[in-house]
Each structure stands twice: as C-alpha cells, then as structure tokens.
C-alpha atoms as a PDB file:
ATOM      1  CA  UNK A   1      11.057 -24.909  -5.164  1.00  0.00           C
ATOM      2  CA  UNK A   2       9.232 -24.291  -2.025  1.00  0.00           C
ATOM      3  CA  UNK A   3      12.441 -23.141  -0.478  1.00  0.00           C
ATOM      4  CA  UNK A   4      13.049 -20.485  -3.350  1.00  0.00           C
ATOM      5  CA  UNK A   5       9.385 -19.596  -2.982  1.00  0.00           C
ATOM      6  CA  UNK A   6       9.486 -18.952   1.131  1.00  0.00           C
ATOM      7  CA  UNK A   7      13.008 -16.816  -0.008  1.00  0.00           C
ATOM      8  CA  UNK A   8      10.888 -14.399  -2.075  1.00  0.00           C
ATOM      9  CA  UNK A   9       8.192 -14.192   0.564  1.00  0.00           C
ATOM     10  CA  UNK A  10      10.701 -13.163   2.957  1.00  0.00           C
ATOM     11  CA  UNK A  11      12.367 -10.573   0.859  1.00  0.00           C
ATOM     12  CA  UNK A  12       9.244  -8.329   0.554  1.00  0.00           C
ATOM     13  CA  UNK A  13       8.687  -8.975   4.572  1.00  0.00           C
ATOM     14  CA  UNK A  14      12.160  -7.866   4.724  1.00  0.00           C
ATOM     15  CA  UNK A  15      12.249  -4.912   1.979  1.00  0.00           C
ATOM     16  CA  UNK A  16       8.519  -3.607   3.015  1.00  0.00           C
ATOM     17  CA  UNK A  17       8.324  -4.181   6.607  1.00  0.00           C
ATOM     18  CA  UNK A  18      10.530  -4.036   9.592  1.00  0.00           C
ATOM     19  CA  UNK A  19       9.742  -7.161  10.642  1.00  0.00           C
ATOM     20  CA  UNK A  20      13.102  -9.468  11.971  1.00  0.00           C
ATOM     21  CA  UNK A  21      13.876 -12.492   9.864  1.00  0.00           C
ATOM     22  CA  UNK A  22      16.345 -15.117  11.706  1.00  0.00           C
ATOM     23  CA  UNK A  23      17.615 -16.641   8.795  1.00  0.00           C
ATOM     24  CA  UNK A  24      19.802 -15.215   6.591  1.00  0.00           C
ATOM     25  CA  UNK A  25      18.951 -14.996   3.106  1.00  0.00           C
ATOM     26  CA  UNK A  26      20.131 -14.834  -0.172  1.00  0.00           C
ATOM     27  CA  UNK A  27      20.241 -11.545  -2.329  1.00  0.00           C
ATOM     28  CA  UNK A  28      19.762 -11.033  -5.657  1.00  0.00           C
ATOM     29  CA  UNK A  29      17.932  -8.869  -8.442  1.00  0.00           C
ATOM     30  CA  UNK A  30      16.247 -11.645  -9.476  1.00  0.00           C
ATOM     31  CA  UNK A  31      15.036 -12.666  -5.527  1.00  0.00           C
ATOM     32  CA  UNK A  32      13.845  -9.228  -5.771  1.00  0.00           C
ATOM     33  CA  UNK A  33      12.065  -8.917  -8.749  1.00  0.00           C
ATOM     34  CA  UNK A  34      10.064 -12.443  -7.635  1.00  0.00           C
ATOM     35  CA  UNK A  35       9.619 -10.941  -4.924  1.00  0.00           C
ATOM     36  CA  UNK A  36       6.645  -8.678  -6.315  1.00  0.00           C
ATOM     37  CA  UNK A  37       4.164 -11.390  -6.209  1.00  0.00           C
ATOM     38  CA  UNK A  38       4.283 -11.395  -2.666  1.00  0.00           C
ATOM     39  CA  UNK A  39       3.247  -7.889  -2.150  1.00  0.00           C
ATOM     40  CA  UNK A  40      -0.931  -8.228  -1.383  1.00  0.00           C
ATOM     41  CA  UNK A  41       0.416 -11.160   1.369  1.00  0.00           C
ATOM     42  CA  UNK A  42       2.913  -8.509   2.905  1.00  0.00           C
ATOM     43  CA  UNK A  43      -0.466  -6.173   3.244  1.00  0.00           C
ATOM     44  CA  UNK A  44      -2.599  -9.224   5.049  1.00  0.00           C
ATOM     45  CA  UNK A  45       0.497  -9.755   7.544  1.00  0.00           C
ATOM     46  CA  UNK A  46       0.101  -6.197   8.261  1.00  0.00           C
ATOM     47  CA  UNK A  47      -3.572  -5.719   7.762  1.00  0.00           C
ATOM     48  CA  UNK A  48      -3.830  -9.045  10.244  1.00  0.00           C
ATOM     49  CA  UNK A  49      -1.730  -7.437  13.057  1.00  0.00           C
ATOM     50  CA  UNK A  50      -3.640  -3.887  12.803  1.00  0.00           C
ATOM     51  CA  UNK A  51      -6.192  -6.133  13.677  1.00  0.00           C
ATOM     52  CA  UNK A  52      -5.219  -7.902  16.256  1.00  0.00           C
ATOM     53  CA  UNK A  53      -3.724  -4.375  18.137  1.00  0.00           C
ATOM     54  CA  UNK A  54      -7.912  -3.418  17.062  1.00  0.00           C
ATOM     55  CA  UNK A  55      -9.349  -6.123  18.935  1.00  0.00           C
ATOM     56  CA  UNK A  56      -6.830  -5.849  22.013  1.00  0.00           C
ATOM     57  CA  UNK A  57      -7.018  -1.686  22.409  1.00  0.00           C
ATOM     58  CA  UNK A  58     -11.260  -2.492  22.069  1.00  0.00           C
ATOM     59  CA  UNK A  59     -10.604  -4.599  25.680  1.00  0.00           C
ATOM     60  CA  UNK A  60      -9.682  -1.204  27.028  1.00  0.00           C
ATOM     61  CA  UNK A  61     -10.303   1.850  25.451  1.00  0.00           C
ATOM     62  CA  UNK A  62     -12.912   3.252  22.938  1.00  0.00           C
ATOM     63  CA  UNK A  63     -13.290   2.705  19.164  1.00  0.00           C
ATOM     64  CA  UNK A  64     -11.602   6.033  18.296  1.00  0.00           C
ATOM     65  CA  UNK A  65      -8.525   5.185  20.260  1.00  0.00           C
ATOM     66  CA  UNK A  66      -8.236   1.588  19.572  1.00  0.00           C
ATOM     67  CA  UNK A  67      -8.206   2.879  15.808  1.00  0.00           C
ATOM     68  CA  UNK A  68      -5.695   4.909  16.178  1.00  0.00           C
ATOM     69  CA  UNK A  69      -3.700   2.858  17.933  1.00  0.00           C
ATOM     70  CA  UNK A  70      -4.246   0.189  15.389  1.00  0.00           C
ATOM     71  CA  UNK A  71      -2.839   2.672  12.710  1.00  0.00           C
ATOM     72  CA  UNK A  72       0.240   3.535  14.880  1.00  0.00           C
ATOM     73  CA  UNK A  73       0.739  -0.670  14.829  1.00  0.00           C
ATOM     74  CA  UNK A  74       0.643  -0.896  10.958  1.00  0.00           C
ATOM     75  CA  UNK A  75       2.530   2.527  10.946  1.00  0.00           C
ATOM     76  CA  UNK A  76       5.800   0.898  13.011  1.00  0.00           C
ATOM     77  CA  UNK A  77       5.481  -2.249  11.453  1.00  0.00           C
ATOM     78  CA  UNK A  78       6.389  -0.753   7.842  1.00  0.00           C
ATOM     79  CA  UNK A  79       8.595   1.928   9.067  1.00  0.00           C
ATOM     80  CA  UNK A  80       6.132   4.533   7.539  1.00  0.00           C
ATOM     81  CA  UNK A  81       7.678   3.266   4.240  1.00  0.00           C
ATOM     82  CA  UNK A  82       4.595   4.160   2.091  1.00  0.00           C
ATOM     83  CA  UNK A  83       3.251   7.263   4.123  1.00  0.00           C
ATOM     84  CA  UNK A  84       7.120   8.307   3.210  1.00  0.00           C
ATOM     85  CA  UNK A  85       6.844   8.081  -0.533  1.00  0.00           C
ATOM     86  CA  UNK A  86       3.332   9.747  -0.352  1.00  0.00           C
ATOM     87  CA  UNK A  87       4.552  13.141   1.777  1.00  0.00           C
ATOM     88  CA  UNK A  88       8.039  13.210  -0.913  1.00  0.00           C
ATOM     89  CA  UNK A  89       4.985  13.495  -3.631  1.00  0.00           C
ATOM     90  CA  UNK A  90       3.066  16.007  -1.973  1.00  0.00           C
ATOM     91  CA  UNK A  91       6.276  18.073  -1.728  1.00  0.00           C
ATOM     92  CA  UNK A  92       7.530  17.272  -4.911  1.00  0.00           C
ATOM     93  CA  UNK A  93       4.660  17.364  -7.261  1.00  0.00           C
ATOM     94  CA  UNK A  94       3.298  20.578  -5.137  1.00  0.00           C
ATOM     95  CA  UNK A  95       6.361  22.619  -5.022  1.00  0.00           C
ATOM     96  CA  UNK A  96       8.014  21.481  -8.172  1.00  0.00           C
ATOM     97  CA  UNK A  97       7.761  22.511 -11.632  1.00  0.00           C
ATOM     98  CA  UNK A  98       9.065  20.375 -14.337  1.00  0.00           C
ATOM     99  CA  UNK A  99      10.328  16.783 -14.375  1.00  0.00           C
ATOM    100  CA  UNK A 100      14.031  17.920 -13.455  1.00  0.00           C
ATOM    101  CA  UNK A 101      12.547  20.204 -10.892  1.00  0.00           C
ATOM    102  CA  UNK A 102      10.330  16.945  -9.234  1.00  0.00           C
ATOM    103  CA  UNK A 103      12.859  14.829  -9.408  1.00  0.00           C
ATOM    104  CA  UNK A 104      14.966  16.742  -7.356  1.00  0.00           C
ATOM    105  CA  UNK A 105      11.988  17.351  -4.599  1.00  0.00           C
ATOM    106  CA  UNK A 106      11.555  13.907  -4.396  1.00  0.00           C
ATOM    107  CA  UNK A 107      15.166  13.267  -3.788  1.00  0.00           C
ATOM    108  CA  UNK A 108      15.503  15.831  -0.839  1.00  0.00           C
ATOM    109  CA  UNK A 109      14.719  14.009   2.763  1.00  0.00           C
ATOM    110  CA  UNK A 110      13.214  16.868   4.230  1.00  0.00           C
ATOM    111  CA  UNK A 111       9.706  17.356   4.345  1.00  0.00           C
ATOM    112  CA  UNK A 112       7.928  21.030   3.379  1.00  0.00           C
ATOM    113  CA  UNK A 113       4.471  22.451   3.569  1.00  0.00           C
ATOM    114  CA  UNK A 114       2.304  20.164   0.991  1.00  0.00           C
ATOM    115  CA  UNK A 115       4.050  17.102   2.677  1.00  0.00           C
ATOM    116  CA  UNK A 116       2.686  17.804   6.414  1.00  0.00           C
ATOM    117  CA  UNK A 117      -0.449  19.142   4.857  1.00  0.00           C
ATOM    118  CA  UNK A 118      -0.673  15.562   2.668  1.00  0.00           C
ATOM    119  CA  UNK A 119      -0.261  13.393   5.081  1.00  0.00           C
ATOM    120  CA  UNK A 120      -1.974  15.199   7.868  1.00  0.00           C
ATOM    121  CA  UNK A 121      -5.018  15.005   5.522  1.00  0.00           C
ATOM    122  CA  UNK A 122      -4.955  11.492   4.311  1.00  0.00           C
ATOM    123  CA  UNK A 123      -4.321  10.157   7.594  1.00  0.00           C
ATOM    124  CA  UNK A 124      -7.339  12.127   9.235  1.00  0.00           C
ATOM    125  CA  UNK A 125      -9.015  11.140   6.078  1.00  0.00           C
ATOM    126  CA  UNK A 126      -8.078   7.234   6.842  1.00  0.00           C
ATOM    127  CA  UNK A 127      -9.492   7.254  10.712  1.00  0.00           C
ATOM    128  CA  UNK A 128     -12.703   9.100  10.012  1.00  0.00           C
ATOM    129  CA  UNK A 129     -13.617   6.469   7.324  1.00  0.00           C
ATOM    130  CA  UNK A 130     -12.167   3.574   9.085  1.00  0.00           C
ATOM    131  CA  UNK A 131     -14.338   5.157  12.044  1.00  0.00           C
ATOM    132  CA  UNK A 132     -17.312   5.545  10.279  1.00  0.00           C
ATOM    133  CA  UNK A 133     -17.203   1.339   9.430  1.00  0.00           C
ATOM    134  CA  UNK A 134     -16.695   0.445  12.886  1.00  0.00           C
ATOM    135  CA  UNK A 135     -19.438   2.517  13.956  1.00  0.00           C
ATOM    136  CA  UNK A 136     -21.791   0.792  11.496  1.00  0.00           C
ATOM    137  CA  UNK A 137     -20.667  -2.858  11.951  1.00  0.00           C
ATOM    138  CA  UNK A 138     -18.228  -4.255  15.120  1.00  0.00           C
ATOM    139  CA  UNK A 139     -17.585  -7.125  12.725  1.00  0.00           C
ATOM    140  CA  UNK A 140     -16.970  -5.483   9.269  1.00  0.00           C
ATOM    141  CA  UNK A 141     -14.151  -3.386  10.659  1.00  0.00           C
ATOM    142  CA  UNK A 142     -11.879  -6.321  10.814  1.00  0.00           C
ATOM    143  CA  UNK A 143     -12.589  -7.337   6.944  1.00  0.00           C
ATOM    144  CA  UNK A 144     -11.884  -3.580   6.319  1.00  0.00           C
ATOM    145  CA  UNK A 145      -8.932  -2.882   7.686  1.00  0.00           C
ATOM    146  CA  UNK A 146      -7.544  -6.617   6.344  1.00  0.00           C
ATOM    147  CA  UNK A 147      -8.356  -6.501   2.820  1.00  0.00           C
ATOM    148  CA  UNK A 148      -7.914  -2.630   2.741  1.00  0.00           C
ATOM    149  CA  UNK A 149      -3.736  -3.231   3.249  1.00  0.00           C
ATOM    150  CA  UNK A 150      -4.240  -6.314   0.945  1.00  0.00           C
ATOM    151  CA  UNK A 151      -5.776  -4.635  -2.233  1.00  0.00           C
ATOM    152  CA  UNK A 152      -3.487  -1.302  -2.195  1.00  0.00           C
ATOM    153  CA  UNK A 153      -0.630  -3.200  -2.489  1.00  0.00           C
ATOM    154  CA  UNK A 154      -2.195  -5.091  -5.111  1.00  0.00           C
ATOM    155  CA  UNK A 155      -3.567  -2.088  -6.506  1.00  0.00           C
ATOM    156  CA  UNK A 156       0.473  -0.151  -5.842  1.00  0.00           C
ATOM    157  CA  UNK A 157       2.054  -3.657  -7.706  1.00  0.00           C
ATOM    158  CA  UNK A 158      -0.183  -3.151 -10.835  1.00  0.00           C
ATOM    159  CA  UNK A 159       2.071  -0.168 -11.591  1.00  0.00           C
ATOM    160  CA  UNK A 160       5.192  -1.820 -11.846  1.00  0.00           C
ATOM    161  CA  UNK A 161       3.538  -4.515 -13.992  1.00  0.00           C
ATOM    162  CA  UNK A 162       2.430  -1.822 -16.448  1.00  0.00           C
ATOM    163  CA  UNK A 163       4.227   1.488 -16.267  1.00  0.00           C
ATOM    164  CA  UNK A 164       7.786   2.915 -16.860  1.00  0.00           C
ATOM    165  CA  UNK A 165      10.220   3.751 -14.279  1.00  0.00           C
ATOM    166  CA  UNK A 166      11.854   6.677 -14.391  1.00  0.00           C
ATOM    167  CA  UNK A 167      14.312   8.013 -11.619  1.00  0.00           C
ATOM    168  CA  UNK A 168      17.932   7.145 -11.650  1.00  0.00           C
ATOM    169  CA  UNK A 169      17.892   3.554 -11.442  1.00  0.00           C
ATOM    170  CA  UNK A 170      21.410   3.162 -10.273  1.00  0.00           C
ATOM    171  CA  UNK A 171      20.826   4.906  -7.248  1.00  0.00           C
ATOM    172  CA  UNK A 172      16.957   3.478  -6.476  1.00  0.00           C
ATOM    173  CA  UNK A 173      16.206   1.223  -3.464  1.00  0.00           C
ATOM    174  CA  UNK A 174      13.412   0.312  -6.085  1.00  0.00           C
ATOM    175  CA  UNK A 175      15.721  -0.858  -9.034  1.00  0.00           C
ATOM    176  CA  UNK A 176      15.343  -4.436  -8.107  1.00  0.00           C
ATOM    177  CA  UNK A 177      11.457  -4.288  -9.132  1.00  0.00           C
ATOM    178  CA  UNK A 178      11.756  -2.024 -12.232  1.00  0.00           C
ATOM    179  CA  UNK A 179      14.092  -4.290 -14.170  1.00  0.00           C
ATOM    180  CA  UNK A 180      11.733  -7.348 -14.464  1.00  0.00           C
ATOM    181  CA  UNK A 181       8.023  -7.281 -14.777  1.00  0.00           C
ATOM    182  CA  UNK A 182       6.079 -10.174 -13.286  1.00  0.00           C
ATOM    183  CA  UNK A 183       5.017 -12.873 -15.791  1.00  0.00           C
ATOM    184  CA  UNK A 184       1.510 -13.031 -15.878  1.00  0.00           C
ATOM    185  CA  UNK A 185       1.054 -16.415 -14.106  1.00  0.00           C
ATOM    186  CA  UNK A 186       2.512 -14.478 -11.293  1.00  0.00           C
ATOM    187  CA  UNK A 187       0.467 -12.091 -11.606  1.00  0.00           C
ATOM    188  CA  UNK A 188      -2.219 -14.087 -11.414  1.00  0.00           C
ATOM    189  CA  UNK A 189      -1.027 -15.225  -8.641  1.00  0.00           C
ATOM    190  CA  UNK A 190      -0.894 -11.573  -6.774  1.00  0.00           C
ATOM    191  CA  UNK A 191      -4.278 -11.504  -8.556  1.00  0.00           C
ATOM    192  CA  UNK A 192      -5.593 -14.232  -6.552  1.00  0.00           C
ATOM    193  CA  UNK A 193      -4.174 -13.726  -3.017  1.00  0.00           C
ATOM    194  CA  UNK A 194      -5.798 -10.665  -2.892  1.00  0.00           C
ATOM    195  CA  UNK A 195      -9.109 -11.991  -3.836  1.00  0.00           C
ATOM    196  CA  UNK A 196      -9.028 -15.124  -1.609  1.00  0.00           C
ATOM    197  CA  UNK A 197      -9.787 -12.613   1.322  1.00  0.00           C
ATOM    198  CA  UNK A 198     -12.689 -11.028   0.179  1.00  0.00           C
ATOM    199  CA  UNK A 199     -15.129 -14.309   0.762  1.00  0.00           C
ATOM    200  CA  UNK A 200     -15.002 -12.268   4.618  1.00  0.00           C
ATOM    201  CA  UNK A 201     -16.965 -10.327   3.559  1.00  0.00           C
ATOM    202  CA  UNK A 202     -19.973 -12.822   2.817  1.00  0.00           C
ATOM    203  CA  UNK A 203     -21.228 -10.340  -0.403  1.00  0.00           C
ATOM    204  CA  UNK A 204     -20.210 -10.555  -4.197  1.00  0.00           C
ATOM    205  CA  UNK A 205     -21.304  -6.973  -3.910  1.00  0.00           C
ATOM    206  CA  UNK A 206     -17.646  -5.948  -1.985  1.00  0.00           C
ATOM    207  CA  UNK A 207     -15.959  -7.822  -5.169  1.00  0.00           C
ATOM    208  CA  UNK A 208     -16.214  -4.278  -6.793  1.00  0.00           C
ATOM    209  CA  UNK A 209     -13.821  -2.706  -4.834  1.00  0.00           C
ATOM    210  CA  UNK A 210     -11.220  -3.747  -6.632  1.00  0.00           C
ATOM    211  CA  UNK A 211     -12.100  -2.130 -10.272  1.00  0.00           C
ATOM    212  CA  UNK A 212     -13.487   1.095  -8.296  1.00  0.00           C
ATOM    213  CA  UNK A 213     -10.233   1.354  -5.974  1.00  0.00           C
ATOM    214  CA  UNK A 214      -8.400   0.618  -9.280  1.00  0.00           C
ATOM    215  CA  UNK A 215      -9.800   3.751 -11.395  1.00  0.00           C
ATOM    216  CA  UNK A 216      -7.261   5.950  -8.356  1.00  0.00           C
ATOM    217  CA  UNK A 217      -4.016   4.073  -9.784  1.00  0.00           C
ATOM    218  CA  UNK A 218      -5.234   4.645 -12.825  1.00  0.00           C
ATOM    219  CA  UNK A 219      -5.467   8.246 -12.540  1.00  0.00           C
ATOM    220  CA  UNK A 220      -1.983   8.759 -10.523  1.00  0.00           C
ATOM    221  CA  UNK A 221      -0.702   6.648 -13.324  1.00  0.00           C
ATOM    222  CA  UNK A 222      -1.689   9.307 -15.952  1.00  0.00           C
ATOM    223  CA  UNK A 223      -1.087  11.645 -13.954  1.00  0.00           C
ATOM    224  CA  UNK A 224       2.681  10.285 -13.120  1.00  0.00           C
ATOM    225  CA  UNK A 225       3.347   9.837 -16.852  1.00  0.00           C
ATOM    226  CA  UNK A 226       2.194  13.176 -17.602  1.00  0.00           C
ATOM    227  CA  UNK A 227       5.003  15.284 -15.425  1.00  0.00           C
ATOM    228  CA  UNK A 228       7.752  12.595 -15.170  1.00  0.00           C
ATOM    229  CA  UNK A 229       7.097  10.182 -17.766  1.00  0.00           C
ATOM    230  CA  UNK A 230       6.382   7.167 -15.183  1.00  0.00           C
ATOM    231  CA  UNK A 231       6.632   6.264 -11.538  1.00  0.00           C
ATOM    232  CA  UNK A 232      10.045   6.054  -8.569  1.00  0.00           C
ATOM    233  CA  UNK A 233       9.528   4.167  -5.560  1.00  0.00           C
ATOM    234  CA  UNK A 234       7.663   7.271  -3.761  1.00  0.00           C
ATOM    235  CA  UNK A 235       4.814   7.236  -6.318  1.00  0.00           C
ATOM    236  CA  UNK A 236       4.442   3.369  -5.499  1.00  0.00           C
ATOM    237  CA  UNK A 237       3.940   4.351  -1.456  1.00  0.00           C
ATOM    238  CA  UNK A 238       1.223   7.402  -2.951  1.00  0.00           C
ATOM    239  CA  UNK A 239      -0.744   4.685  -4.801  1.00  0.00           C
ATOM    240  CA  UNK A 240      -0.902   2.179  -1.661  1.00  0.00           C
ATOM    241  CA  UNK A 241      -1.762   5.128   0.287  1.00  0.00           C
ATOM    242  CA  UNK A 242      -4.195   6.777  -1.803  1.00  0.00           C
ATOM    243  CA  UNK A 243      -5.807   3.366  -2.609  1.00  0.00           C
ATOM    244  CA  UNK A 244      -5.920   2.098   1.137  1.00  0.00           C
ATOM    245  CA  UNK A 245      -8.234   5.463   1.472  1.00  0.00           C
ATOM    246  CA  UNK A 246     -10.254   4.579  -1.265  1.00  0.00           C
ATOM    247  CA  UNK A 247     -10.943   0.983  -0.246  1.00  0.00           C
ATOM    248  CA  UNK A 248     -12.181   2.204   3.078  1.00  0.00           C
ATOM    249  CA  UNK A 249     -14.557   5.240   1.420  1.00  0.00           C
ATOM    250  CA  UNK A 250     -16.180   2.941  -1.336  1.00  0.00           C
ATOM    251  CA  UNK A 251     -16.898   0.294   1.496  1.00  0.00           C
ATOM    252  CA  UNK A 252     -18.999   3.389   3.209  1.00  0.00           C
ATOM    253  CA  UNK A 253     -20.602   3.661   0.103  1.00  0.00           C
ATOM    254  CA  UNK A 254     -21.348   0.003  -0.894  1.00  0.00           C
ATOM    255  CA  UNK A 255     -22.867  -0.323   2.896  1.00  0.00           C
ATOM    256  CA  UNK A 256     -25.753   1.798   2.149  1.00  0.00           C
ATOM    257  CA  UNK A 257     -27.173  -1.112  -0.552  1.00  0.00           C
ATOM    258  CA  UNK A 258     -26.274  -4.036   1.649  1.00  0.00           C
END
C-alpha cells in the first residue's frame, strides 16, 4: 500500500513539475487518476522551495528582487505549466467566438495579444500583492507564498471532482484525470493536506480563505460551462492561477482586522 501510495505522489511530481525522479515508475490511467489527491502536496513542494529561493535572495538583495526571483524558482520548477493554460485562455476565450471557435484557440501553441496582455497582468498583479505582504510582515510572507501554491491547486482539483470535461479526450495530456473522479475519502484527503498548513498562520481568521478563494473557481466554472460546456487542461492552469492571486489579495484584506 504505501508503495502504491508514494507511486501516485510521484506521478503528479512528475506530470506537474519538472522535477527528476530516479526511479522508474509504473504508468497507468488509473496511477493517474489517484494521482489527483496529491495535487495541494505538489503546491507545498513548490510553495516550500519559492521559499527557500525567498529567504536565500533576502541574504543579498532587496524584497522586490528576492520576490521575483522567488517567482522565477516556482516558474522553472513547473515548466510554466499553469501560467501556460492561463495565456491559451486569454487567447482563446478573448479572440474566439463560439465553442468550435475556442476550442481551436486553445489548441494553437502560439500565443496572441490577450495572452501577453493576461499574463503580463496577473503576474504584475501576483508580485505587487505578494509585495505588499512582505512589506507588512517579514514572517507572514513565507505562510503566504506556501499555502497560496497549496490551496489553488486544491482550489484547480475541485474542478475535476465536479465539472465536465470537454476537449477531445483522445488527444488530452489531461485524459488521465477526466475519466475517474476522486472518491470522496480522497477527497477528503486533498481536503485535509491543504488545511494542515494553515495552523502557520496562528489565526482561525486565515481559515476563510479557502471559501472566499473558492467563490473565483466557482465563477470560471460557470463561466467555462457557459461557452464550452466544461473545462480542458488549460482552464485547470487559469483556476490555479487565478486562485493563487486571490489567496494573496484576500490575505491583504484579512490583515487589516488582525
């Protein structure tokens, strides 16, 4: 058991993150699809080295830069996977019209207009808050930026538990994950790894991050469903994006009652 446990674990290293594993592991959809539970523990090992490259670049250079170069870190460490899906979306859903029209977006590898202007945005978006924290506590920061990777991919996982996906799953990097839903022990379990690292934070009050950050998925959910009937793999790296950013601008709200 614990050895077909530690094989799911190091699938989603090995599917979200570019991270080397020595061994050599056994495929299958079902490895895949358990895989999914894992998800919020893949966003602490990256959350934890962000940082780690935090505190080091704070030895030497200023907050600003040691932020950024904290966000390059996380950046190589997933490949850009999710800040991938999020610019095909901007293109997509800002240049397309119709399903059949988005779909086909989506599918092209080049990047237009609404994806630089996306991703330029969310990014700048990302340090300003992110600065903003550090700026009001040297400790919080590190809390942040953990539980901030945790909870979007909690929040991005929550999807595939309860919406329909819709590209061509034959042809999806992402079919492994749409053919199975978690059970909901499993769940639970994804449930509880992402709340384990909130007791950092030393207030209940931070506990309500996760319903507030939750109301975004929500809304790119309906939204999704509303002009292609669900969510592809790219709509996955938008929510984890989109939700990352809203972790980091409710904590600058819930700061001003601590």
């Amino acid at each position: 058991m614990i050895y077909r446990e530690l094989t799911y674990f190091c699938t989603a290293i090995m599917f979200f993150t570019r991270i080397p594993i020595p061994v050599k592991l056994k495929y299958s959809e079902e490895i895949m699809n358990q895989s999914q539970k894992y998800f919020p523990l893949v966003g602490a090992i990256v959350g934890g080295i962000g940082c780690f490259v935090y505190f080091v670049s704070q030895l030497f250079f200023s907050t600003e830069i040691s932020l950024v170069i904290s966000m390059i870190s996380t950046v190589l460490l997933t490949g850009a996977f999710h800040e991938d899906g999020f610019t095909d979306v901007c293109d997509s859903f800002g240049g397309g019209y119709g399903k059949e029209q988005i779909m086909t977006i989506m599918k092209d590898s080049r990047i237009g207009a609404y994806g630089v202007i996306g991703i330029i945005l969310i990014l700048l978006l990302k340090f300003l808050a992110l600065n903003q924290i550090a700026y009001s506590s040297g400790t919080l920061i590190y809390a942040v930026i953990l539980n901030g990777h945790i909870t979007s991919r909690f929040q991005a996982g929550t999807m595939i538990f309860t919406d329909l996906y819709v590209t061509d799953i034959d042809k999806s990097k992402s079919k492994p994950l749409a053919n199975k839903k978690l059970s909901y022990g499993a769940f639970f379990f994804t449930l509880l790894t992402t709340l384990i690292p909130y007791f950092l934070f030393k207030n209940w009050l931070f506990l309500l991050i996760i319903p507030l950050s939750h109301i975004g998925k929500l809304y790119l959910s309906w939204y999704f469903k509303k002009h292609i009937g669900g969510y592809t793999g790219d709509c996955l790296g938008t929510v984890q994006q989109v939700c990352e950013v809203l972790f980091y601008l409710i904590v600058i709200i819930l700061w001003k009652f601590m």
